[in-house]
Protein backbone atom coordinates (compact mmCIF):
# COMPACT_ATOMS: atom_id res chain seq x y z
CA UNK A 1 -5.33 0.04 14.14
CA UNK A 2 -2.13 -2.31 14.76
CA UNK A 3 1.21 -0.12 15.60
CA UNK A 4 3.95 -1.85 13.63
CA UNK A 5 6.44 1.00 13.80
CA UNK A 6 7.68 3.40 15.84
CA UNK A 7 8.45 7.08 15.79
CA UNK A 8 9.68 8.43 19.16
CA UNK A 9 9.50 11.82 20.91
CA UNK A 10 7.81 14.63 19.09
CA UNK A 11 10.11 15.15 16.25
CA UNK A 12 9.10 15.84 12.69
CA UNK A 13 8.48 12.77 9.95
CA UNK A 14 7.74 12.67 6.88
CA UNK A 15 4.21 11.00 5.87
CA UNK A 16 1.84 9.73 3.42
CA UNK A 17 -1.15 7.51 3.35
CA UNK A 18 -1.68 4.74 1.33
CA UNK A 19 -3.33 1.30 0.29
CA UNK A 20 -1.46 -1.44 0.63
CA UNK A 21 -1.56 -4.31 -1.75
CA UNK A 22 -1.82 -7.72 -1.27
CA UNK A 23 1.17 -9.74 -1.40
CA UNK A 24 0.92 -11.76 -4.45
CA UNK A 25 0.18 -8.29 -6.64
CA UNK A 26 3.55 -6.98 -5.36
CA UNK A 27 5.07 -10.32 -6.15
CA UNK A 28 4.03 -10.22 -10.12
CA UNK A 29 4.80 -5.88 -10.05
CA UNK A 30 8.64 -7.06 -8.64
CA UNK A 31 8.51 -9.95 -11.69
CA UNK A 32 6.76 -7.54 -14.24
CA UNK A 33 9.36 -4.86 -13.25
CA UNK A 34 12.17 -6.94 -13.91
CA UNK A 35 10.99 -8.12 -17.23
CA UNK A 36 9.47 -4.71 -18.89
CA UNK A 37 11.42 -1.60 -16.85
CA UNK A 38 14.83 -1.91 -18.62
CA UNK A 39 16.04 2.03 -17.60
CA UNK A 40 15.58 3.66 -14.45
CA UNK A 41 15.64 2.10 -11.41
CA UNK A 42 12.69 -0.10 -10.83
CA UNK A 43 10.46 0.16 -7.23
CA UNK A 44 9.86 -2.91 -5.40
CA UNK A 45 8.02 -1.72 -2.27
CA UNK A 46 4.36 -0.88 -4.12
CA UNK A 47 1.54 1.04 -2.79
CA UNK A 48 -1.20 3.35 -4.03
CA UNK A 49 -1.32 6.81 -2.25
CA UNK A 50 -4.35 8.46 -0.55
CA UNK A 51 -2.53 11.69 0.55
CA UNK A 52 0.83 12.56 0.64
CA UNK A 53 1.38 15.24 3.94
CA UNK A 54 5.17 15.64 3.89
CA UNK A 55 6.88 16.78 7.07
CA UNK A 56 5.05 16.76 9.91
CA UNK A 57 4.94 16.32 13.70
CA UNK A 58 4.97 13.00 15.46
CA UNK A 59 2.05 14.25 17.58
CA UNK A 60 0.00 14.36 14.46
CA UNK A 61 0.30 10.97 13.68
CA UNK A 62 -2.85 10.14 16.02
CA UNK A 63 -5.14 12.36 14.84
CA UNK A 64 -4.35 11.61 11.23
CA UNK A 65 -4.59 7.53 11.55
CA UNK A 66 -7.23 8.19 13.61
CA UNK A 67 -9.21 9.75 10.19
CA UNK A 68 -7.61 6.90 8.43
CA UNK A 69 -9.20 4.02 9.92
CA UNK A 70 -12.34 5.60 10.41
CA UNK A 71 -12.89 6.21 6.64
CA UNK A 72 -11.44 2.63 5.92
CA UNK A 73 -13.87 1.27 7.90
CA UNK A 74 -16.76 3.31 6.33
CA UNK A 75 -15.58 1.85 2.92
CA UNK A 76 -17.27 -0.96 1.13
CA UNK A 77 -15.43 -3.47 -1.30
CA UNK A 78 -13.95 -2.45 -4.22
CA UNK A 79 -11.56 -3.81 -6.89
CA UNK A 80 -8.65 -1.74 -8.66
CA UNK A 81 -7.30 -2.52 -12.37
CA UNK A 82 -4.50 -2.33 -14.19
CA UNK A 83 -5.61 0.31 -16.70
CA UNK A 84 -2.50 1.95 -18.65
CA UNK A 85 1.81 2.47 -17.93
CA UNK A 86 2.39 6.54 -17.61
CA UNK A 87 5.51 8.64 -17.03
CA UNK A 88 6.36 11.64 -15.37
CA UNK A 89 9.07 13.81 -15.54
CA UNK A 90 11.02 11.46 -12.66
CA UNK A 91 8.76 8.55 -12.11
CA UNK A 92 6.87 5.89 -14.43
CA UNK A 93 3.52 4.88 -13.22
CA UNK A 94 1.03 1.90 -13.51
CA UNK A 95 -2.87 3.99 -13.50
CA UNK A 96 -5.03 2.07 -12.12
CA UNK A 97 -8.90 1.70 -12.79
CA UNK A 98 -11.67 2.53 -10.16
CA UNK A 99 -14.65 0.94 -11.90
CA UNK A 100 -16.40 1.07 -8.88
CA UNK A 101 -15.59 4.70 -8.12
CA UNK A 102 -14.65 3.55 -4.21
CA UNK A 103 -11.25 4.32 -3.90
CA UNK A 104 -11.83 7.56 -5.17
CA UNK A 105 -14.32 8.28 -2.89
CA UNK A 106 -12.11 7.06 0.16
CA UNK A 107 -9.51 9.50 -1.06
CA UNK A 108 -11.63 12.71 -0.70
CA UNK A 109 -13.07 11.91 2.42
CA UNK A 110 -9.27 11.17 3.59
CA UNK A 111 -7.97 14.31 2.03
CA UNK A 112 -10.80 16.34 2.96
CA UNK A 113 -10.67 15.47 7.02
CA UNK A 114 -6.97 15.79 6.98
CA UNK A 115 -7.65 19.25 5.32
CA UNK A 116 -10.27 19.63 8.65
CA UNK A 117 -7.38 18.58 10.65
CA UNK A 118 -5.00 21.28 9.66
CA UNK A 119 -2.82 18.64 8.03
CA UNK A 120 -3.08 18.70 4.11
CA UNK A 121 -3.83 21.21 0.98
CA UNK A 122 -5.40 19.06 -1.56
CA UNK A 123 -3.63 19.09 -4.96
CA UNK A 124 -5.25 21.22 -7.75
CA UNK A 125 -5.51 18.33 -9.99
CA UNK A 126 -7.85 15.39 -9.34
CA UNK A 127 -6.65 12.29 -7.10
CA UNK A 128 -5.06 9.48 -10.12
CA UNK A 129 -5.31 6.17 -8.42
CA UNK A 130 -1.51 4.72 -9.28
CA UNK A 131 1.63 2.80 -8.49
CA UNK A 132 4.93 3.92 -9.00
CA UNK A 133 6.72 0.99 -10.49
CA UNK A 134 10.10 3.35 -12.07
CA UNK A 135 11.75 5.93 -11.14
CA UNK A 136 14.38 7.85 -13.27
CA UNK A 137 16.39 11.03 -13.81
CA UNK A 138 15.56 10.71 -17.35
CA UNK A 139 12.57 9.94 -19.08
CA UNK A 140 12.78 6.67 -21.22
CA UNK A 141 9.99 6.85 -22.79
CA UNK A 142 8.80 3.38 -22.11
CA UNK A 143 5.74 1.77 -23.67
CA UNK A 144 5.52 -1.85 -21.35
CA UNK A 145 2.49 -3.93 -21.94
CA UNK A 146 0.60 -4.27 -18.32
CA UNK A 147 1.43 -6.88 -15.78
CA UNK A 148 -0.55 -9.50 -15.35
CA UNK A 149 -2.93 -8.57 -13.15
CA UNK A 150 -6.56 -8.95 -12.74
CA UNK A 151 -8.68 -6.67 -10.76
CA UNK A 152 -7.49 -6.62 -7.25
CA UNK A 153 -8.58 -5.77 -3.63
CA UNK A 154 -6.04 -3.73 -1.53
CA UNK A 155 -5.28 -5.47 1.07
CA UNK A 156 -5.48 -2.40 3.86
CA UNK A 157 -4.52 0.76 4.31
CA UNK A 158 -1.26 2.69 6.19
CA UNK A 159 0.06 5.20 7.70
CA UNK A 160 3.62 5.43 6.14
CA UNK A 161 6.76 7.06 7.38
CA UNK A 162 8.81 7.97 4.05
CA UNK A 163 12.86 8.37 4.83
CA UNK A 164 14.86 9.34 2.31
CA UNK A 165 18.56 8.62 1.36
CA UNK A 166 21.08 8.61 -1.57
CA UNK A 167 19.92 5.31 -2.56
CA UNK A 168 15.98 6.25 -3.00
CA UNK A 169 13.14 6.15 -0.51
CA UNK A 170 12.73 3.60 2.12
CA UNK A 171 8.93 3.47 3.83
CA UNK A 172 8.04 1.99 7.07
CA UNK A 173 4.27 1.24 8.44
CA UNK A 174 3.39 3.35 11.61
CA UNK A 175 -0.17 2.91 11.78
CA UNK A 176 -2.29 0.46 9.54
CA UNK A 177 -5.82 -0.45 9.47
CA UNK A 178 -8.03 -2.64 7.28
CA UNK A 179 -10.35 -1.96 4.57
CA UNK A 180 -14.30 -2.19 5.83
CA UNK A 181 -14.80 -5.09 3.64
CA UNK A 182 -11.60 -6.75 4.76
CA UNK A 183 -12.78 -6.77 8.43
CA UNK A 184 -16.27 -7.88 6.76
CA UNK A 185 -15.00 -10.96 5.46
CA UNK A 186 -12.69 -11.41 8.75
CA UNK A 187 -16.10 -11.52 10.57
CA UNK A 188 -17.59 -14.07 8.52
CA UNK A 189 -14.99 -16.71 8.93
């Protein structure tokens, strides 16, 4: 776990979890976005979510990345996929494909020890692997073709501190950690 941000005293912040993707996905998602997201206002800070927790205590933050990198590490390669564009009553959304299954996987087991923690109520509905490339206070009812993209490897995972303001959502890394076949690879070089 590398600490690039930091959170002082025990006050509350508001968290999620996430994968982080590699630089030159984000790149073609800002491009893509530009091109294909005419209404709205278009994200540019891209990331898939394991488990969003919401307000919580500084002094959780341990525990929780803790979990984190212990499950990352446990989790073997895997590729995501552009599969189709989606909206939402405030956000449009690029689903991505699992073929493997792996990120899926590596979401319960996150969800499900952060449940053991005392630190997150799974969602009724089932985990949707997905980045939120729009956000809107009115649908547009969009139909973009898909980026460019091939299957990709995330490039780690986080611990993210969400702020909000008028402008939208800002996120900063607190805690991140890499992927078990990421430090794999590191290893072999």
């Amino acid at each position: 776990m590398t600490p690039p941000g930091t959170v002082g005293g025990d006050d509350r912040i508001r968290l999620f979890l996430a994968l982080e993707l590699p630089a030159g996905v984000t790149e073609t998602l800002v491009e893509w976005g530009r091109a294909h997201l005419t209404a709205g206002r278009p994200v540019t800070s891209f990331h898939v979510t394991l488990a969003f927790l919401g307000s919580r205590p500084r002094s959780d933050l341990e525990p929780i990345a803790e979990l984190l990198g212990r499950e990352c590490a446990a989790t073997e390669p895997f590729l995501l996929e552009p599969a189709r564009y989606r909206e939402t009553r405030s956000v449009g959304m690029l689903v991505l494909g699992d073929p493997s299954g792996r990120a899926t996987e590596l979401a319960e087991r996150v969800q499900v020890g952060l449940e053991r923690l005392g630190a997150y109520e799974r969602e009724r509905r089932p985990w949707l692997p997905h980045v939120t490339v729009l956000r809107f206070r009115e649908r547009p009812r969009l139909r973009p073709s898909l980026p460019p993209l091939g299957p990709f490897a995330p490039s780690g995972a986080a611990a993210f501190l969400s702020r909000l303001s008028p402008s939208g959502a800002s996120y900063e890394v607190l805690e991140s950690c890499a992927l078990g076949h990421a430090e794999e690879e590191r290893m072999r070089r």
